[in-house]
Protein backbone atom coordinates (compact mmCIF):
# COMPACT_ATOMS: atom_id res chain seq x y z
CA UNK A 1 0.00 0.00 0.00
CA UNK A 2 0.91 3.61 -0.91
CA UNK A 3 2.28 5.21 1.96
CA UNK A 4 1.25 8.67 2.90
CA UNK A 5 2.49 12.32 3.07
CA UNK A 6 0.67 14.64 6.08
CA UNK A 7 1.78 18.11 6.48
CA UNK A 8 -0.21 19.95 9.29
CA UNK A 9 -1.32 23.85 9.63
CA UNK A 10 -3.22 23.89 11.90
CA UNK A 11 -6.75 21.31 11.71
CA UNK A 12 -5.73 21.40 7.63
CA UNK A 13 -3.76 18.40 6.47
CA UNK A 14 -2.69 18.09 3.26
CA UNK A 15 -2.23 14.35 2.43
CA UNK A 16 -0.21 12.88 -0.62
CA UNK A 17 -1.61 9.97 -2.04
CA UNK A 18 -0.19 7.74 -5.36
CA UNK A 19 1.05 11.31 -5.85
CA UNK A 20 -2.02 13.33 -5.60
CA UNK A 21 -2.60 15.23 -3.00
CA UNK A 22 -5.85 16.20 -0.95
CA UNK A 23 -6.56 18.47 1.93
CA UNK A 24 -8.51 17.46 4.79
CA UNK A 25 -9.79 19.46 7.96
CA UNK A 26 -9.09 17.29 11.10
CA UNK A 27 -11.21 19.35 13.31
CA UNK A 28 -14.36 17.74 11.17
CA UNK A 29 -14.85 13.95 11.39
CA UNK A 30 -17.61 12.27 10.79
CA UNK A 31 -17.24 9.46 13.20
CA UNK A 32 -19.96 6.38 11.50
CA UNK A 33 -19.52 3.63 14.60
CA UNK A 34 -21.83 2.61 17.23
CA UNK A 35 -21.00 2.44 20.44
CA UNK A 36 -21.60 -0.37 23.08
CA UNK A 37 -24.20 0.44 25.35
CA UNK A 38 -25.40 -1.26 28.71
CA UNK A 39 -29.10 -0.43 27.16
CA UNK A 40 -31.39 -3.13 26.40
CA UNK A 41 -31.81 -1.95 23.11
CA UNK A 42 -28.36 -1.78 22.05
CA UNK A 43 -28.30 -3.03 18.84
CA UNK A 44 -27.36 -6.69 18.41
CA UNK A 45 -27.11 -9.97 16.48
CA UNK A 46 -26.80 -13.50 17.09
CA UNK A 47 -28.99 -14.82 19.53
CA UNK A 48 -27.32 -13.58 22.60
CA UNK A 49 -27.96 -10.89 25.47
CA UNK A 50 -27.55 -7.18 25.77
CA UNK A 51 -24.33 -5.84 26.61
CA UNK A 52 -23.57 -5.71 30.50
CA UNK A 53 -21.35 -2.52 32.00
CA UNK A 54 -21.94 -2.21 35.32
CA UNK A 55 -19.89 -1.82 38.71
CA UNK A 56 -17.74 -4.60 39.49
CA UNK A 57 -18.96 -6.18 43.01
CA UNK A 58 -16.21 -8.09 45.53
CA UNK A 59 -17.75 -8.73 49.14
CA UNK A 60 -19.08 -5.30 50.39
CA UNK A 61 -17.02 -3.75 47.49
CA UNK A 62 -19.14 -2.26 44.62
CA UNK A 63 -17.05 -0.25 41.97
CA UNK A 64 -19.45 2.86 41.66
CA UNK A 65 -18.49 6.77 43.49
CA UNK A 66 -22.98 6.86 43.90
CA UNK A 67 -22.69 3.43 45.94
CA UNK A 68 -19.65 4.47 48.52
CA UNK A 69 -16.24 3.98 46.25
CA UNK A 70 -13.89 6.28 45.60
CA UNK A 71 -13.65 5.39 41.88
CA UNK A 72 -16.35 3.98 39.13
CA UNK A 73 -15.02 0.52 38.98
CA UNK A 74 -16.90 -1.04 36.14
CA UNK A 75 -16.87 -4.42 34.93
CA UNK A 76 -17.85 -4.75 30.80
CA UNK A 77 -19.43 -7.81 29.19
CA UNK A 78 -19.72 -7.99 25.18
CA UNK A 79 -18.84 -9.28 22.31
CA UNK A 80 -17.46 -7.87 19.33
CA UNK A 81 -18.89 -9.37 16.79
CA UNK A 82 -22.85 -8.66 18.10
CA UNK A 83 -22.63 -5.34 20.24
CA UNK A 84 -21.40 -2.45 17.89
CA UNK A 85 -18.85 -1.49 15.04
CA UNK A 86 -16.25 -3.87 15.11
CA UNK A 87 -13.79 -4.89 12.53
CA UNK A 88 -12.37 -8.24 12.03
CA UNK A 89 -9.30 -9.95 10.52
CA UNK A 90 -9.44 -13.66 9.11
CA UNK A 91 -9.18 -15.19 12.31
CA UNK A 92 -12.80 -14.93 12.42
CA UNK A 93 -12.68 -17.86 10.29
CA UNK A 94 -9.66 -19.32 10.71
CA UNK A 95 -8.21 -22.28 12.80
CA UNK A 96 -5.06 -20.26 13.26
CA UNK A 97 -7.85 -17.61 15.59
CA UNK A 98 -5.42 -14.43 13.60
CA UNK A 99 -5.38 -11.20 15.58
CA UNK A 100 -6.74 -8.13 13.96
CA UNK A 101 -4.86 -5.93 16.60
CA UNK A 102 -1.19 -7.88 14.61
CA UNK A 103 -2.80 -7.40 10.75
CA UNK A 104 -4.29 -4.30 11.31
CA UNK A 105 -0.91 -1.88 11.21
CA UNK A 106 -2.21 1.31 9.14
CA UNK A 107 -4.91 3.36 9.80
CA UNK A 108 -5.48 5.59 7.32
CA UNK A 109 -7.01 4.59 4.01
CA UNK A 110 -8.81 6.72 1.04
CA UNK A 111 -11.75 5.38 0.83
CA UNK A 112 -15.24 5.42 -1.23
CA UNK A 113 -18.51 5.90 0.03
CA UNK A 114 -21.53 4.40 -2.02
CA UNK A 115 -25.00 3.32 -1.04
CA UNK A 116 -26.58 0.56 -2.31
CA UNK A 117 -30.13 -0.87 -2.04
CA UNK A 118 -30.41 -4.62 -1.60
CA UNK A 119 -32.41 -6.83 -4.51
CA UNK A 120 -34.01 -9.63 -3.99
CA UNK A 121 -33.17 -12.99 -4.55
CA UNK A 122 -35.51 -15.67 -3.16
CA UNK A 123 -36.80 -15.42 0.13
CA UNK A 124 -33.13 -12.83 1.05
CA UNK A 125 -32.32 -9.61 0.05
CA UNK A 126 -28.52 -9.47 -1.61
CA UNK A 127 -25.89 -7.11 -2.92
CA UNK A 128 -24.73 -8.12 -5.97
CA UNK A 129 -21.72 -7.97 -8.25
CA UNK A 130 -23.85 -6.03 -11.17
CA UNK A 131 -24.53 -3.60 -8.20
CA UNK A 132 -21.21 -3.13 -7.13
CA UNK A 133 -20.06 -2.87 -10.43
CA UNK A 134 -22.32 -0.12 -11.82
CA UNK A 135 -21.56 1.88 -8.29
CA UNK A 136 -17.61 1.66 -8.41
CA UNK A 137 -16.67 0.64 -12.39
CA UNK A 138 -13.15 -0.84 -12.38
CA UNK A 139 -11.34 1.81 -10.53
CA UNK A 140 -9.25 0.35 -7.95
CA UNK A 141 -9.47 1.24 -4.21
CA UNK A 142 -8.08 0.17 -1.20
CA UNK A 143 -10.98 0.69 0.84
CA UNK A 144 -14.79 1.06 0.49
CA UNK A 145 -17.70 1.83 2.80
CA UNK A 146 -21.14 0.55 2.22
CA UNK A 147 -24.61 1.86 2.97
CA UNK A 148 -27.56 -0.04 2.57
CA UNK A 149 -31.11 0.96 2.03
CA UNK A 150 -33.84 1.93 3.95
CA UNK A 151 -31.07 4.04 5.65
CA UNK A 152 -32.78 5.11 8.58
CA UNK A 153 -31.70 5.76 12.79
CA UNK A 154 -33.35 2.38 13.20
CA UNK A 155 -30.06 0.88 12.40
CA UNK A 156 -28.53 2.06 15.52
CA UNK A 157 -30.75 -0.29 18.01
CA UNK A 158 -32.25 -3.01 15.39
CA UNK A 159 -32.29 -6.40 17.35
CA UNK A 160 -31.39 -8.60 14.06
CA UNK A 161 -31.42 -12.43 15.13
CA UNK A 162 -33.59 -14.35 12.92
CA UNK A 163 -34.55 -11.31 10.65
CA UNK A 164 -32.45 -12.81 8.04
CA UNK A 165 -30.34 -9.32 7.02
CA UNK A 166 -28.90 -8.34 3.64
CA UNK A 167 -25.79 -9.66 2.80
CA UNK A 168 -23.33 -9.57 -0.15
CA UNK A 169 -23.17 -12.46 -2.91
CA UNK A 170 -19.87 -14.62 -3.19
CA UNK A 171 -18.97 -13.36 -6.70
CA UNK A 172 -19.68 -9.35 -5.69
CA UNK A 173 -17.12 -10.39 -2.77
CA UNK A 174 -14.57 -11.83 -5.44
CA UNK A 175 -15.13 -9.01 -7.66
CA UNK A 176 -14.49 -6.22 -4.18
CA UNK A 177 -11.18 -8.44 -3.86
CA UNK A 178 -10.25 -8.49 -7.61
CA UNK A 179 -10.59 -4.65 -7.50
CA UNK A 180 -8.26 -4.49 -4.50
CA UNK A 181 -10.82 -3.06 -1.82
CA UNK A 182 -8.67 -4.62 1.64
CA UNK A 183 -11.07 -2.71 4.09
CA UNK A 184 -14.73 -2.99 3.63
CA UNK A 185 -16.79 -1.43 5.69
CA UNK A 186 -20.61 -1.89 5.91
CA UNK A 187 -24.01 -1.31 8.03
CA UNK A 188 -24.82 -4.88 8.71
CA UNK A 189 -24.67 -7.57 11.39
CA UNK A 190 -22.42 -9.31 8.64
CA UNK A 191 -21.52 -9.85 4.81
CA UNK A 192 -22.79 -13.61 4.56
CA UNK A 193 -26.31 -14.91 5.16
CA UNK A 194 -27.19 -15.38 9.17
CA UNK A 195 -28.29 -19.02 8.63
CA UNK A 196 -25.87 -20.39 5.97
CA UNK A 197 -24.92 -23.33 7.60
CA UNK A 198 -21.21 -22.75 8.20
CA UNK A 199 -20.60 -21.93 4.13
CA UNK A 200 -19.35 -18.47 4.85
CA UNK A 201 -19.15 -17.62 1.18
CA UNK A 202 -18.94 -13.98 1.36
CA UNK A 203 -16.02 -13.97 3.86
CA UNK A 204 -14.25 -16.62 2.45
CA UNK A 205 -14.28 -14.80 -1.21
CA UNK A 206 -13.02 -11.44 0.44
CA UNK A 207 -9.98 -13.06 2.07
CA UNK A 208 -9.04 -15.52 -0.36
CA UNK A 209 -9.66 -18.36 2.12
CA UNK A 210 -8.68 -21.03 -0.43
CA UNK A 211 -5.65 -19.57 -1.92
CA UNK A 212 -2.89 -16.49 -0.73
CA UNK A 213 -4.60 -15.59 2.62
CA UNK A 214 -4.82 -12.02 2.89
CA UNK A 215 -3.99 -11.49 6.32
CA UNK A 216 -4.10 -7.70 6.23
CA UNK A 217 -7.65 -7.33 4.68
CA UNK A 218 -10.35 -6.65 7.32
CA UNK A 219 -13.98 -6.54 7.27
CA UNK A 220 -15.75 -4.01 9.90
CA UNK A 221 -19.33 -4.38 10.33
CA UNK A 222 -22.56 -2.63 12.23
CA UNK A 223 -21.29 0.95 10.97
CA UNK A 224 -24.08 3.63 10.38
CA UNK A 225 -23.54 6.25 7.66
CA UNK A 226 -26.18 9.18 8.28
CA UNK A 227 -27.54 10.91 5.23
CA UNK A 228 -25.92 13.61 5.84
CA UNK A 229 -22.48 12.00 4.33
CA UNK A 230 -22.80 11.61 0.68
CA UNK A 231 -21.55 8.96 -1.35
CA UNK A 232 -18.03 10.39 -2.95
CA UNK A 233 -14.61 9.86 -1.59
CA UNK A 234 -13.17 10.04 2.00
CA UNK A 235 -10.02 9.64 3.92
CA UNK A 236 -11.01 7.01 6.69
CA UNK A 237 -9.29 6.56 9.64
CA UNK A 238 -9.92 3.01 10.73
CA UNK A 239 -8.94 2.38 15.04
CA UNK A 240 -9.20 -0.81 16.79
CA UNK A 241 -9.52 -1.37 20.71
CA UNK A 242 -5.76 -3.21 21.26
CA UNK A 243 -7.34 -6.63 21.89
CA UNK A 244 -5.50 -9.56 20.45
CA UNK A 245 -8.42 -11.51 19.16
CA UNK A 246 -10.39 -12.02 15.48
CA UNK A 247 -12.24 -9.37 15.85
CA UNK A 248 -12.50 -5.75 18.05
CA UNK A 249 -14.61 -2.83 18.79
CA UNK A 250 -13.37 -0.61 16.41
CA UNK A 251 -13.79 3.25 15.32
CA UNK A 252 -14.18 4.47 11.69
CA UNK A 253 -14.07 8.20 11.18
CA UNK A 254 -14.12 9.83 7.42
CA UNK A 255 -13.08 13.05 6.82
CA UNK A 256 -14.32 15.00 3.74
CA UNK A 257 -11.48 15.84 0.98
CA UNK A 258 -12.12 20.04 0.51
């Protein structure tokens, strides 16, 4: 990957990319994760319970300034994959259990921003490689943020076990790898089908399961993109919690090129 150029005045960066440069403004990200929540309705996939943060409790001890201690104390229960924006390596589907927190080693990407609304196939609703196609053409990119439609605030509590999401088709996946993209970014609970029994199609396709592994490509799921961004290209900065494991909460922030 290219490496990058950043000369600050100021919030203004001007970054050099493949030898083009583009000026960004630091002091406006547009920060598309969702947060963890101890709320009931934080949103969440895969048949298991809510998040839990709460003050940790040892004999008479409870971890909270309200309840006596001198310090909140508190405990946190999730996982990464169900409670939030989280982006993960191919250790999610790996026997080898790769850390994103060791592939992950640059943060900042340019990326493209399109929306796309699922068609149906069947009984599911799919992206497809036609879609993707007619969005991006054959330009290469290194990373690319999806939006689905309906686009709506409903996306930042949706309980989706057993509502059978959108996902992305096998061959659109081959064709996103094929054209380079290495981050991909999207507004779902994942890219493959929640009942596919174990096939993992979409995943497999993006990392080249079956052939060269690539270990530095990572997926990030559960973003929201308000309407406000419009599709066109971004610089994204892409930050993981340091947790050595498949998959972590992560942050993505865009920044508009002026």
């Amino acid at each position: 990957m290219s490496a990058h150029r950043f000369t600050i005045c100021k919030m203004k960066t001007i970054i050099t990319h493949n030898a083009n440069q583009y000026q960004i403004d630091l002091s406006k990200p547009l920060d598309i994760s969702i947060a963890i929540t101890n709320k009931k309705d934080n949103v969440n996939a895969w048949y298991i319970d809510a998040p839990k943060i709460e003050p940790h409790r040892d004999k008479d001890f409870v971890g909270s300034i309200p309840a006596g201690a001198s310090t909140n104390f508190y405990d946190i229960w999730f996982n990464p994959h169900s409670h939030g924006t989280h982006t993960e390596c191919v250790g999610h589907i790996s026997a080898e259990h790769q850390s994103v927190n060791k592939y992950l080693q640059q943060f900042f990407f340019l990326a493209e921003v399109i929306t796309i609304s699922p068609s149906k196939a069947n009984q599911d609703l799919v992206i497809t490689k036609d879609q993707l196609q007619k969005a991006l053409g054959g330009t290469a990119l290194s990373a690319l943020v999806i939006r689905t439609l309906p686009n709506t605030a409903m996306k930042l509590n949706r309980q989706y076990s057993n509502s059978n999401p959108p996902y992305i088709l096998e061959d659109a996946m081959v064709f996103l790898r094929e054209l380079g993209v290495e981050h991909l970014l999207i507004d779902l609970p994942s890219v493959d089908k929640e009942k596919d029994n174990g096939a993992l199609l979409a995943h497999k396709a993006f990392w080249n399961f079956n052939g060269e592994v690539r270990l530095n490509a990572t997926i990030t799921e559960f973003i929201y993109v308000p309407e406000s961004i419009v599709d066109g290209s971004y610089f994204l900065n892409l930050q993981v919690a340091p947790f050595e494991n498949d998959a972590s909460p992560s942050r993505p922030v865009l920044y508009k090129i002026e």
